[in-house]
C-alpha atoms as a PDB file:
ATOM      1  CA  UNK A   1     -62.926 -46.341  77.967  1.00  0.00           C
ATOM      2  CA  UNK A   2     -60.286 -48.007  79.730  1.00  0.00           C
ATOM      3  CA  UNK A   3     -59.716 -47.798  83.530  1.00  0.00           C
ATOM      4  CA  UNK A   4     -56.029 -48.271  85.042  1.00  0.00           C
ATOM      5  CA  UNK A   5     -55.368 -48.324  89.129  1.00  0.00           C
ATOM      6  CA  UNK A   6     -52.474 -48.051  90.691  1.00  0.00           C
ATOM      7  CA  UNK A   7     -51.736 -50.072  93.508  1.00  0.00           C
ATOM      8  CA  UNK A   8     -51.816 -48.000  97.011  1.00  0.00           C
ATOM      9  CA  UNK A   9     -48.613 -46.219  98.035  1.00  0.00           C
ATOM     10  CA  UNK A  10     -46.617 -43.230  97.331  1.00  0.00           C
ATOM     11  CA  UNK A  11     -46.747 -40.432 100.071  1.00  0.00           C
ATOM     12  CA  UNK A  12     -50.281 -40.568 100.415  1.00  0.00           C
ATOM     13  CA  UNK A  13     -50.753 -44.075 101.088  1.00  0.00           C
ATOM     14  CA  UNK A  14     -53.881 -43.903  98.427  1.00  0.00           C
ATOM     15  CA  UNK A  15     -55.406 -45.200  95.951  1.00  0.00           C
ATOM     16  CA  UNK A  16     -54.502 -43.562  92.278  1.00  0.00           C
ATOM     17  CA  UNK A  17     -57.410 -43.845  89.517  1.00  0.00           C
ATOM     18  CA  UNK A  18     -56.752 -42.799  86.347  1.00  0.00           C
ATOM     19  CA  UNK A  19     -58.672 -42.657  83.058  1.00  0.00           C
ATOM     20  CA  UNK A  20     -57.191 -43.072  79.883  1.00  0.00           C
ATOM     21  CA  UNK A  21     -59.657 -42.230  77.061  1.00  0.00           C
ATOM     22  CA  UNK A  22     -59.345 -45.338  74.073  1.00  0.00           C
ATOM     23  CA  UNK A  23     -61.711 -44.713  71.178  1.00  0.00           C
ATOM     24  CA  UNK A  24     -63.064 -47.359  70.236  1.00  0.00           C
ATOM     25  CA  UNK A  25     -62.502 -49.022  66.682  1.00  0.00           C
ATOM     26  CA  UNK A  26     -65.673 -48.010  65.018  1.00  0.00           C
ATOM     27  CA  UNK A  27     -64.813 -43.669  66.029  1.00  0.00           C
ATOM     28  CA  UNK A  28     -61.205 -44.364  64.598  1.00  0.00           C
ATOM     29  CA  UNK A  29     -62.265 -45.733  60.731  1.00  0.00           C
ATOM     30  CA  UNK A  30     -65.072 -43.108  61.359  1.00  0.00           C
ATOM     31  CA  UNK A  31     -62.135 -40.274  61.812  1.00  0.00           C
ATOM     32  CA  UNK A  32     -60.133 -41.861  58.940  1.00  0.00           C
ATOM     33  CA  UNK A  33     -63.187 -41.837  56.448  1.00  0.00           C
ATOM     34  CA  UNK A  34     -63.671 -38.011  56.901  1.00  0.00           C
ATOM     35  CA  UNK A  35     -60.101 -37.294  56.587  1.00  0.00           C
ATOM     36  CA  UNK A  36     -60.107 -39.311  53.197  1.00  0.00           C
ATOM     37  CA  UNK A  37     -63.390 -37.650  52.088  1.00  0.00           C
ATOM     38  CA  UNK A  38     -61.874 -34.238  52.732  1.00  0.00           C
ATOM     39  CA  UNK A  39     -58.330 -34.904  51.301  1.00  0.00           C
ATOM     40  CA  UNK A  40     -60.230 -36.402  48.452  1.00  0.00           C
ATOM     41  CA  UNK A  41     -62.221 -32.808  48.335  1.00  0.00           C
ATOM     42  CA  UNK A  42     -59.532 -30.557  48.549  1.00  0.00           C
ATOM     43  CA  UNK A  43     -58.347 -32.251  45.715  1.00  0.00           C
ATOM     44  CA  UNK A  44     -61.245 -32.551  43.380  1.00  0.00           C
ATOM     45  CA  UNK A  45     -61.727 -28.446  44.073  1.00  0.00           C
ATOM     46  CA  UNK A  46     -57.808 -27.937  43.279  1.00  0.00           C
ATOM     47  CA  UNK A  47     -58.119 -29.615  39.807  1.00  0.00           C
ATOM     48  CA  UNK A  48     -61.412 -28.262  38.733  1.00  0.00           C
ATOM     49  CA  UNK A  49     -59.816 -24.779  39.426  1.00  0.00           C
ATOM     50  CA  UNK A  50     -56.703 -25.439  37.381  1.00  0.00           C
ATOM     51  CA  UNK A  51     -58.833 -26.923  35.117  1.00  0.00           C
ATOM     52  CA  UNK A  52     -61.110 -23.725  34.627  1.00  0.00           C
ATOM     53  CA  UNK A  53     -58.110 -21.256  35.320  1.00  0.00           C
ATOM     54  CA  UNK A  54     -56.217 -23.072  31.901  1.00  0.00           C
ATOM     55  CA  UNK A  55     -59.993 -22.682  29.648  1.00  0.00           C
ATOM     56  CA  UNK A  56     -60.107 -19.264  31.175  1.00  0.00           C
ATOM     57  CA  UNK A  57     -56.447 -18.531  29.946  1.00  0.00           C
ATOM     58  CA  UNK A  58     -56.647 -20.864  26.837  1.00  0.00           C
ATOM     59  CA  UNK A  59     -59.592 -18.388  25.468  1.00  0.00           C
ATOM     60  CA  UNK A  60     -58.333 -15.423  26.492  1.00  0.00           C
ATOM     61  CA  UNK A  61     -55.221 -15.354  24.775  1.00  0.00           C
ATOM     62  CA  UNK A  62     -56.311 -17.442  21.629  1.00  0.00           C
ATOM     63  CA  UNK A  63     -58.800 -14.646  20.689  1.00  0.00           C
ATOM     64  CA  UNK A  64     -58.651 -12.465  17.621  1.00  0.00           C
ATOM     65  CA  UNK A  65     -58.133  -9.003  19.867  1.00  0.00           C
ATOM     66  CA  UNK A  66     -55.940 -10.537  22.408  1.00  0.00           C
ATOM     67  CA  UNK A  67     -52.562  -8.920  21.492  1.00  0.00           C
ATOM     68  CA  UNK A  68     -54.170  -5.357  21.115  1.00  0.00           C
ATOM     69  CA  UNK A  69     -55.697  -5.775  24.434  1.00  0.00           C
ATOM     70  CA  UNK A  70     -52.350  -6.846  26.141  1.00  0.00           C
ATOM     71  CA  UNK A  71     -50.857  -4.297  24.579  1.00  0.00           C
ATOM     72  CA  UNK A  72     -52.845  -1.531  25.954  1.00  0.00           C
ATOM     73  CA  UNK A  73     -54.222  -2.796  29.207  1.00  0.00           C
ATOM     74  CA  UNK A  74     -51.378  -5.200  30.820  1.00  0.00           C
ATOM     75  CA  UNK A  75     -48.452  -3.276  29.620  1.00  0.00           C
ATOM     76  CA  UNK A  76     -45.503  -4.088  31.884  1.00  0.00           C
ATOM     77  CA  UNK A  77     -43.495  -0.743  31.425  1.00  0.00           C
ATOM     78  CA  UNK A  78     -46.891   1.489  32.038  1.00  0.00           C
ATOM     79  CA  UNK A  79     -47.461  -0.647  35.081  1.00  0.00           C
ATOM     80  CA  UNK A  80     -44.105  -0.349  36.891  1.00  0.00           C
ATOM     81  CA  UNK A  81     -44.424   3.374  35.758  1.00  0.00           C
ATOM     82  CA  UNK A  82     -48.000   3.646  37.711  1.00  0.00           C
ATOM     83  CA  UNK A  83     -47.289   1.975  40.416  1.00  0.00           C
ATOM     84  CA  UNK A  84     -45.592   4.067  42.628  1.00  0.00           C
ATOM     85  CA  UNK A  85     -47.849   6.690  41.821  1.00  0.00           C
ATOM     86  CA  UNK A  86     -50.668   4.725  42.394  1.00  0.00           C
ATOM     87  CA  UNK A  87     -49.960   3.815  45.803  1.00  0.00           C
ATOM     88  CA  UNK A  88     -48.856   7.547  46.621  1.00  0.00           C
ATOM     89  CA  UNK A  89     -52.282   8.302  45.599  1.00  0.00           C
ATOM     90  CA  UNK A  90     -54.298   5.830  47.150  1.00  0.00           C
ATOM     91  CA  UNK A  91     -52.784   7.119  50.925  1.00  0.00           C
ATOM     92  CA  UNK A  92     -55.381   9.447  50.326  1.00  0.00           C
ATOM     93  CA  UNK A  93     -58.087   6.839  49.564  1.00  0.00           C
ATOM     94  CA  UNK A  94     -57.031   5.515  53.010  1.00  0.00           C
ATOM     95  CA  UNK A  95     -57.540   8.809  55.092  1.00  0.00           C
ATOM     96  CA  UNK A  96     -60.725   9.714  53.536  1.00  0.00           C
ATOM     97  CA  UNK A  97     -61.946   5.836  54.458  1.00  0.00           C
ATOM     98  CA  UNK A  98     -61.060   6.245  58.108  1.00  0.00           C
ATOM     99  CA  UNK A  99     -62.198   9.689  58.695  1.00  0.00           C
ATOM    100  CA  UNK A 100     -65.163   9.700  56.599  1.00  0.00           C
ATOM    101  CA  UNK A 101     -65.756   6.337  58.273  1.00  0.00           C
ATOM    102  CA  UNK A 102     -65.820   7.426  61.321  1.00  0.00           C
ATOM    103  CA  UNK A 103     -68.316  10.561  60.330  1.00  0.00           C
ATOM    104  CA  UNK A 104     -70.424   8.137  58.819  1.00  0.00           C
ATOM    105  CA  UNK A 105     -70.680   5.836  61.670  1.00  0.00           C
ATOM    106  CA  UNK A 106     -71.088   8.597  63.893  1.00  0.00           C
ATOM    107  CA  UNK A 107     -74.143  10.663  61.722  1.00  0.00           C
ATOM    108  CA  UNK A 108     -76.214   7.452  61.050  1.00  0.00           C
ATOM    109  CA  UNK A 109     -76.391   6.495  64.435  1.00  0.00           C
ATOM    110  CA  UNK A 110     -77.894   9.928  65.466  1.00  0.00           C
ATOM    111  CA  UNK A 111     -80.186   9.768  62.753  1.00  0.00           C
ATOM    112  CA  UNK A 112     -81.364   6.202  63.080  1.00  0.00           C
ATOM    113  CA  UNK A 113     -82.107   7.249  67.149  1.00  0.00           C
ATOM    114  CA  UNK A 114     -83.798  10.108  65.382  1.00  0.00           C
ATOM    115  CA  UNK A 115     -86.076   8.239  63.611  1.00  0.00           C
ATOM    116  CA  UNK A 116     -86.561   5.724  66.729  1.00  0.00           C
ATOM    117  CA  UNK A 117     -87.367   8.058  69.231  1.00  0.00           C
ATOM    118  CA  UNK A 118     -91.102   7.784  70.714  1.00  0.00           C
ATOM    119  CA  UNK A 119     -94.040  10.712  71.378  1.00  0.00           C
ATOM    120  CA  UNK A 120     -95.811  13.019  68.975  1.00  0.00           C
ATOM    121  CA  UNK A 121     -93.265  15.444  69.922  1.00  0.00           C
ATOM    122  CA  UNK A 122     -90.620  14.373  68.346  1.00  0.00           C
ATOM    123  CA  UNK A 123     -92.571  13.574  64.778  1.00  0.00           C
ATOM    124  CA  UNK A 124     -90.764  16.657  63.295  1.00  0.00           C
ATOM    125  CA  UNK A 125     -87.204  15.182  64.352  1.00  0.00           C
ATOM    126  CA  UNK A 126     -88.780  11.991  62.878  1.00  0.00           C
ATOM    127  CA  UNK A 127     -89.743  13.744  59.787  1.00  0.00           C
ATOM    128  CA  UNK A 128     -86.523  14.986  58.840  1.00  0.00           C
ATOM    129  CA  UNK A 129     -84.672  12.104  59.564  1.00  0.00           C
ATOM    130  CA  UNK A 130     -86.625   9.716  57.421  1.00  0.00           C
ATOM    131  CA  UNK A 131     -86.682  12.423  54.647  1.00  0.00           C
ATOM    132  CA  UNK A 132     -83.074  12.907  54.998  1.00  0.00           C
ATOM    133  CA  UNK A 133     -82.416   8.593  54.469  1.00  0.00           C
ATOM    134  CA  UNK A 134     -84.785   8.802  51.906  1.00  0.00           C
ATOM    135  CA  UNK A 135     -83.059  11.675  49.530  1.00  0.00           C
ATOM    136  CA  UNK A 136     -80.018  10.653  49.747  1.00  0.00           C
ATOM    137  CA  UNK A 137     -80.342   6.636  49.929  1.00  0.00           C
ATOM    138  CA  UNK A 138     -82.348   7.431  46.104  1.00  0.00           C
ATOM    139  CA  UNK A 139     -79.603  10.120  44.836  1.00  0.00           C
ATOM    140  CA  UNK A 140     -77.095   8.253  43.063  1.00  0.00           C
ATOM    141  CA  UNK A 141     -73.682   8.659  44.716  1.00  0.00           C
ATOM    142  CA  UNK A 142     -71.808  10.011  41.551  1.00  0.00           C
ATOM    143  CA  UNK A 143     -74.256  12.970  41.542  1.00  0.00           C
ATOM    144  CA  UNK A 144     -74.242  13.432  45.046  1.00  0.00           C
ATOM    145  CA  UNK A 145     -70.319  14.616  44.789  1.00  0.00           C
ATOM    146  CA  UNK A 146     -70.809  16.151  41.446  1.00  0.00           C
ATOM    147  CA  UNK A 147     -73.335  18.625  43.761  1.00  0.00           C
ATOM    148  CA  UNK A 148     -71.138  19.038  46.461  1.00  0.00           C
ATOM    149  CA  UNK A 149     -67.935  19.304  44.533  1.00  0.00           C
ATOM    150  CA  UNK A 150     -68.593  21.445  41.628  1.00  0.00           C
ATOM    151  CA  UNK A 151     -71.782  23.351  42.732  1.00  0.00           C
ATOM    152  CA  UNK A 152     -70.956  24.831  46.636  1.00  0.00           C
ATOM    153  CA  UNK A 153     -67.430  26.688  44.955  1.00  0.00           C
ATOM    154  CA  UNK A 154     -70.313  27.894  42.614  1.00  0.00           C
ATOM    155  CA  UNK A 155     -72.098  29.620  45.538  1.00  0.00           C
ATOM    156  CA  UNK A 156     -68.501  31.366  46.434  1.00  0.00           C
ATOM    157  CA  UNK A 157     -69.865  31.323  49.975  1.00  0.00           C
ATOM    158  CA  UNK A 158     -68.073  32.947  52.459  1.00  0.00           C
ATOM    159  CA  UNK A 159     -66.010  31.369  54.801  1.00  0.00           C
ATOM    160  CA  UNK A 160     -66.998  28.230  53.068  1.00  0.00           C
ATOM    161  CA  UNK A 161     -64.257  25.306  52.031  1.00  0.00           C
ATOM    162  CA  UNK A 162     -63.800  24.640  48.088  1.00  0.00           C
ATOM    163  CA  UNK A 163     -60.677  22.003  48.846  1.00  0.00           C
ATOM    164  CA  UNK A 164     -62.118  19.037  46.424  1.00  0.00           C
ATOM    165  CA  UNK A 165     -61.097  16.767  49.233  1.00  0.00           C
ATOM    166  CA  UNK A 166     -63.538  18.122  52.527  1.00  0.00           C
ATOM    167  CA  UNK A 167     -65.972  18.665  49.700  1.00  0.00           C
ATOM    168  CA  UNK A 168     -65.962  14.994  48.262  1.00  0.00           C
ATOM    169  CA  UNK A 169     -64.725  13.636  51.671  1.00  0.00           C
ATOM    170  CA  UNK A 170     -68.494  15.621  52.974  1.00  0.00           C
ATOM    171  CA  UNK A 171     -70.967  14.020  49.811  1.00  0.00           C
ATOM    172  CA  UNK A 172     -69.629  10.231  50.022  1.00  0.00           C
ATOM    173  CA  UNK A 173     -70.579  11.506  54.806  1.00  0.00           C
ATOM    174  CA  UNK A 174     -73.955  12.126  53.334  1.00  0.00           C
ATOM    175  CA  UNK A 175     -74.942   9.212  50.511  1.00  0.00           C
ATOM    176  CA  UNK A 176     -73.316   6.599  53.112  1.00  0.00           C
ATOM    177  CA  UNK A 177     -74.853   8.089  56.334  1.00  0.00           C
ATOM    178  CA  UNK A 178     -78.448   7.723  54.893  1.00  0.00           C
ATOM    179  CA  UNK A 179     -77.401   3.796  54.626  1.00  0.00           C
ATOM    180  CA  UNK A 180     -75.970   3.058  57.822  1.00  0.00           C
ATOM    181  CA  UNK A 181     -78.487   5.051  59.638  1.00  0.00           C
ATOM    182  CA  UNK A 182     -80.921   2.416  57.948  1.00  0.00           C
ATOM    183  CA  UNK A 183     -78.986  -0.226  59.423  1.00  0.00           C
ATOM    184  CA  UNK A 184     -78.745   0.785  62.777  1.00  0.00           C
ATOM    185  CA  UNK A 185     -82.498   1.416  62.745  1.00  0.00           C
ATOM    186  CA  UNK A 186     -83.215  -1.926  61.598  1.00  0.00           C
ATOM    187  CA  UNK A 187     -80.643  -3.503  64.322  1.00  0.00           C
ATOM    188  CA  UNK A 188     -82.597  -0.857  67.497  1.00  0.00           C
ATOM    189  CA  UNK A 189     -85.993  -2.293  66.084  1.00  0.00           C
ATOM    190  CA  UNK A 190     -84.802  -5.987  66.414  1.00  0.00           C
ATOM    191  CA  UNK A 191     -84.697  -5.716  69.526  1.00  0.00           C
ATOM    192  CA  UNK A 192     -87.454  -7.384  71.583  1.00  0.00           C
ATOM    193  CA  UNK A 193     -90.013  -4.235  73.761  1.00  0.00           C
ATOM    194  CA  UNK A 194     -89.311  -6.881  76.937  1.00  0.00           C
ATOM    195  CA  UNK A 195     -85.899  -5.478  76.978  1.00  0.00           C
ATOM    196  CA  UNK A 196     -86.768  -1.753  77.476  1.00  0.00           C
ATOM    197  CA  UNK A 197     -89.726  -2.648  79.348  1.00  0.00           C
ATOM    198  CA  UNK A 198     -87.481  -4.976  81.595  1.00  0.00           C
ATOM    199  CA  UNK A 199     -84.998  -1.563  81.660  1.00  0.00           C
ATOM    200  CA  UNK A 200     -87.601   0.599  82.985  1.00  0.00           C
ATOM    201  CA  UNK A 201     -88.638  -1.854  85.419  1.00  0.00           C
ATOM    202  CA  UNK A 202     -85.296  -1.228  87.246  1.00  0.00           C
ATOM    203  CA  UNK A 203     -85.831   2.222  87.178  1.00  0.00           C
ATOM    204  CA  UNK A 204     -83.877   3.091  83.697  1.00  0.00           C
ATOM    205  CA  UNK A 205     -85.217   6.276  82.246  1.00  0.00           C
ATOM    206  CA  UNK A 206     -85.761   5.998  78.283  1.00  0.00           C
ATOM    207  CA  UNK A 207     -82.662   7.589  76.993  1.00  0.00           C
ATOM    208  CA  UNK A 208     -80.653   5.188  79.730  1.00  0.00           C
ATOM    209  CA  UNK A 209     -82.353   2.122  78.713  1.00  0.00           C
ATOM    210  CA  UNK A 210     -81.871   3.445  74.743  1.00  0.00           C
ATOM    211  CA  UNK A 211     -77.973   3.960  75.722  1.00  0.00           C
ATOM    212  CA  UNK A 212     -77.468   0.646  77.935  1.00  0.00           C
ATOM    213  CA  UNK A 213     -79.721  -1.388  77.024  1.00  0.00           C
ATOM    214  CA  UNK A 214     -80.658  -1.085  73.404  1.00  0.00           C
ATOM    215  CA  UNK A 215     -78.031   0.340  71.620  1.00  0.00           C
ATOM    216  CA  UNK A 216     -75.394  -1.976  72.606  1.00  0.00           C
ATOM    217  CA  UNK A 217     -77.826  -5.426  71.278  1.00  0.00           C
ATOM    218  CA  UNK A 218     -78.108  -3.284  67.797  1.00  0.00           C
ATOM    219  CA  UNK A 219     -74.675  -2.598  67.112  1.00  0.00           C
ATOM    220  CA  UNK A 220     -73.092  -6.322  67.743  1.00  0.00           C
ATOM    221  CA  UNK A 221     -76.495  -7.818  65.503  1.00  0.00           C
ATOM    222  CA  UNK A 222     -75.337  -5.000  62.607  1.00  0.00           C
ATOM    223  CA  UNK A 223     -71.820  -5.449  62.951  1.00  0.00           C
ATOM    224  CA  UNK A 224     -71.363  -7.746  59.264  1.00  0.00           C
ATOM    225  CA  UNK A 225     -73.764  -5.296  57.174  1.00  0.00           C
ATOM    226  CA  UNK A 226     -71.999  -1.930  58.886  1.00  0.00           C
ATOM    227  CA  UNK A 227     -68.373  -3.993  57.414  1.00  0.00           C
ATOM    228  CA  UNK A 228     -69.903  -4.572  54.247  1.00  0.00           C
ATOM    229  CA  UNK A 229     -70.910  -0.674  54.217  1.00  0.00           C
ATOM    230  CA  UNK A 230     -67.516   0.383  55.146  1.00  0.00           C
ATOM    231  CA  UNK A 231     -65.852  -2.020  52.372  1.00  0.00           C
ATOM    232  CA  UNK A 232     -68.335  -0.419  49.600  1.00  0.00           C
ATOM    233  CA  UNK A 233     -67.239   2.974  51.528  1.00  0.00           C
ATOM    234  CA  UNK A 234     -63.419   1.677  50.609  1.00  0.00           C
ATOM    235  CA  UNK A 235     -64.174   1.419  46.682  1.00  0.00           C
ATOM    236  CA  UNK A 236     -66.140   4.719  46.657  1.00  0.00           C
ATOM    237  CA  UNK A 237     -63.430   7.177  47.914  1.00  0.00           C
ATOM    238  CA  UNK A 238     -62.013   6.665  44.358  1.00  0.00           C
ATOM    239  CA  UNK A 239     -64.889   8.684  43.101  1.00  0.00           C
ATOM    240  CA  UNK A 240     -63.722  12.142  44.671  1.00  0.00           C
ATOM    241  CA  UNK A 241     -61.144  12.192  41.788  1.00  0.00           C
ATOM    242  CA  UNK A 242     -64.337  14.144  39.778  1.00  0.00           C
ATOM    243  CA  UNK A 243     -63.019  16.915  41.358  1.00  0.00           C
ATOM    244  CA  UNK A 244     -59.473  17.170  41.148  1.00  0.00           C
ATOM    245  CA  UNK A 245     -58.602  15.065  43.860  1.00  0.00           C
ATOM    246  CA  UNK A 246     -55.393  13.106  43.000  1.00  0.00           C
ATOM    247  CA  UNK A 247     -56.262   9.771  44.462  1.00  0.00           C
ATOM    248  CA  UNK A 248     -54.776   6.782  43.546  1.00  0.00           C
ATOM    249  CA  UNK A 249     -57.956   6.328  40.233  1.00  0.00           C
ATOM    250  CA  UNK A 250     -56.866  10.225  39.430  1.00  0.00           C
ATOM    251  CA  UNK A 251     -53.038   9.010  39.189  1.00  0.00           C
ATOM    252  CA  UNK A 252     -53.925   6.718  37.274  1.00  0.00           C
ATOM    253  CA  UNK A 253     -56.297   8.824  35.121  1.00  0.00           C
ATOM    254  CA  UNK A 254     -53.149  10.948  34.501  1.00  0.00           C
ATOM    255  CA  UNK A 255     -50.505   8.803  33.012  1.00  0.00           C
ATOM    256  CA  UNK A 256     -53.443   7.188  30.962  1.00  0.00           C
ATOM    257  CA  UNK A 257     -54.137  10.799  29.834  1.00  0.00           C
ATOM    258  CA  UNK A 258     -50.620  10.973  28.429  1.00  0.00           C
ATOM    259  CA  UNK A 259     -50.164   7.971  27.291  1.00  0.00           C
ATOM    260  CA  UNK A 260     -53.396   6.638  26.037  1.00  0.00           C
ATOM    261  CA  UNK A 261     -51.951   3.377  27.253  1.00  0.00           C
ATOM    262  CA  UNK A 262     -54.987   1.800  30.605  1.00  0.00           C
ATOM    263  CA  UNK A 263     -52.947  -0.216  32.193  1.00  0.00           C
ATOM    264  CA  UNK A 264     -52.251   2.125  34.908  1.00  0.00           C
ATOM    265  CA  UNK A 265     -56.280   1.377  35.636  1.00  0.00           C
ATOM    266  CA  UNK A 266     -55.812  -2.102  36.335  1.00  0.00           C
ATOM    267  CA  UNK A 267     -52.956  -1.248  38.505  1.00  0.00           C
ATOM    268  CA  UNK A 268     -55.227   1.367  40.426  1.00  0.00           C
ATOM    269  CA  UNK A 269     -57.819  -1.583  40.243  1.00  0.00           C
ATOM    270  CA  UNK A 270     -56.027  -4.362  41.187  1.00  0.00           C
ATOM    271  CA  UNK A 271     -54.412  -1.937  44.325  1.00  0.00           C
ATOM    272  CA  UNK A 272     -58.228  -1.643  45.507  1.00  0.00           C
ATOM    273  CA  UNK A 273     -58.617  -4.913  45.383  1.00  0.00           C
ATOM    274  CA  UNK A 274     -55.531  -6.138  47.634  1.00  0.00           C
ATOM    275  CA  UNK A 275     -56.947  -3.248  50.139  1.00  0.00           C
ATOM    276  CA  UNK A 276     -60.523  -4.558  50.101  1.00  0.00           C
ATOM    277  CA  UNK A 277     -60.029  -8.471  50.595  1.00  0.00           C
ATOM    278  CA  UNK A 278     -58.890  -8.295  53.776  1.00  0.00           C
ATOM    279  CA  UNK A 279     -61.676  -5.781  55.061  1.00  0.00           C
ATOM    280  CA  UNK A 280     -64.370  -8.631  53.210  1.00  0.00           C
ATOM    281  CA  UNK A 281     -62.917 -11.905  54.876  1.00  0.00           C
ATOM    282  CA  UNK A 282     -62.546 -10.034  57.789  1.00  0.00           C
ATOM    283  CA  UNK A 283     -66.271  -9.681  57.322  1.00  0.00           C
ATOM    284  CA  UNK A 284     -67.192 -13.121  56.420  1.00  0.00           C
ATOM    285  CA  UNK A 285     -65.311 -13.925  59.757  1.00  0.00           C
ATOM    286  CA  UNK A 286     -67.041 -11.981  61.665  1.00  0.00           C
ATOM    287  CA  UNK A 287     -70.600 -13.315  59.982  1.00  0.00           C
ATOM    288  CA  UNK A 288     -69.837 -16.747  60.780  1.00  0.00           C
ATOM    289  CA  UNK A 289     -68.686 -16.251  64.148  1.00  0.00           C
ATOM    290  CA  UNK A 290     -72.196 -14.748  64.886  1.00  0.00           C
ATOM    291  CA  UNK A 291     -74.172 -17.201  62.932  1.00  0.00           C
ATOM    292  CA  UNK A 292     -72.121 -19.803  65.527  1.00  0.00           C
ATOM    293  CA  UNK A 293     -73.057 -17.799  68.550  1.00  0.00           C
ATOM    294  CA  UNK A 294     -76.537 -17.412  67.304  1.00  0.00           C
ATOM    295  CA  UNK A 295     -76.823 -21.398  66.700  1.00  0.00           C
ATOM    296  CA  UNK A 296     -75.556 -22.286  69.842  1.00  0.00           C
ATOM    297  CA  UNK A 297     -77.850 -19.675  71.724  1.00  0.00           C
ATOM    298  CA  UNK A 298     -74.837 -17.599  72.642  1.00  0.00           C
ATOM    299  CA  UNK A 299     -75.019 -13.906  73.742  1.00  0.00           C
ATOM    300  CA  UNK A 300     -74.707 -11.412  70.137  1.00  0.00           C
END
């Protein structure tokens, strides 16, 4: 640390102390050491990757069944002729995400209160609610819509929808509610009794210290698991093509159909892929921004 003053003067007639920080020698080779060390690991992880990436390509292409396989799964012309068709399809995906999303969202959180709520009066509401997580967190997903989607037209109900859209848009609402109401529960239990108690101290009845109180705490803690749900929620919504739908996986499932050529299934692959990485390191942000709050005793 170095100290420099000014002689007095200027239109004060003061004294002027200023502090110029000087790290000392030993903080500056400290400095330059980690910068080598990480240059020097950026570039050991760049070469092993090439290094892997060329084996990975090298075996690929020098097996027995590789030209077949190119042939019918990375065709160029089936791909630009996908595509388009593809992405007109997956616009679909996309609405079904953010309004079954928000459904979703909305459902668990009623039934994870449901299953929270105190007093022998409410066991029935209790009842239901766990039965409810429990059917439908056990029934595989791909059933689920085959239910919904082929069996309610079945019942030719009256007044009833049999749009393969509301009615898979409705099954993946019910498999994915069951989940999140499981994490929302788990988030309202985590937080400490002292907090309610500490609510109804000031005069907070239950449902305001559930609404001010609690439920704010157990949504921020469940924020990275309710992403992660959404992001699986993002894959799934190819599924209502069972039905008829036509998704971006049923416009795929098309041209495949008449041309017995998959490489329009990569493309509707790949095309869920680009849509989910965001969404996931938009998620692994958000993790490590809590873990840092949570290790430096912040407010989550």
């Amino acid at each position: 640390m170095t100290v420099v003053k000014d002689e007095p003067g200027g239109s004060s007639g003061e004294g002027d102390i200023r502090e110029a920080y000087v790290p000392s020698q030993r903080r500056i080779e400290r400095e330059r050491y980690k910068r080598t060390r990480s240059r020097r690991a950026t570039a050991i992880a760049a070469l092993s990757t090439l290094i892997t990436g060329v084996v990975l390509y090298l075996v690929v292409v020098n097996a027995p069944g590789w030209p077949r396989t190119k042939e019918t799964f990375f065709n160029a012309q089936y791909a630009r002729e996908a595509f388009p068709k593809v992405l007109e399809g997956l616009w679909l995906n996309v609405r079904l995400l953010l309004i079954c999303g928000v459904a979703v969202l909305v459902l668990g959180m009623l039934i994870a209160v449901a299953r929270t709520l105190r007093g022998p009066v409410f066991f029935p509401l209790r009842a239901l609610a766990a039965a409810y997580t429990d059917f439908f967190r056990g029934l595989p997903l791909i059933i689920n819509l085959m239910i919904v989607v082929l069996g309610v037209p079945a019942l030719r109900l009256q007044g009833v929808t049999v749009d393969p859209i509301l009615l898979g848009g409705t099954a993946l609402t019910l498999t994915y509610s069951a989940y999140v109401a499981e994490v929302f529960r788990a988030g309202i239990e985590s937080i400490h009794p002292s907090q309610r108690a500490a609510a109804r101290s000031l005069g907070l009845t239950n449902r305001q210290a559930l609404r001010f109180v609690v439920l704010p705490q157990a949504v921020r803690r469940q924020v990275p698991p309710l992403l992660n749900d959404l992001v699986s929620l993002q894959k799934d919504t190819g599924l209502v093509s069972i039905g008829g739908a036509v998704d971006a996986v049923r416009a795929a499932d098309i041209i495949v159909g008449r041309s017995l050529n998959y490489t329009p299934y990569i493309v509707a692959g790949l095309v869920f892929v680009a849509l989910t990485i965001p969404m996931t390191r938009f998620t692994d942000w958000v993790t490590a921004r809590m873990d840092r709050q949570r290790a430096q005793g912040g407010t989550i």
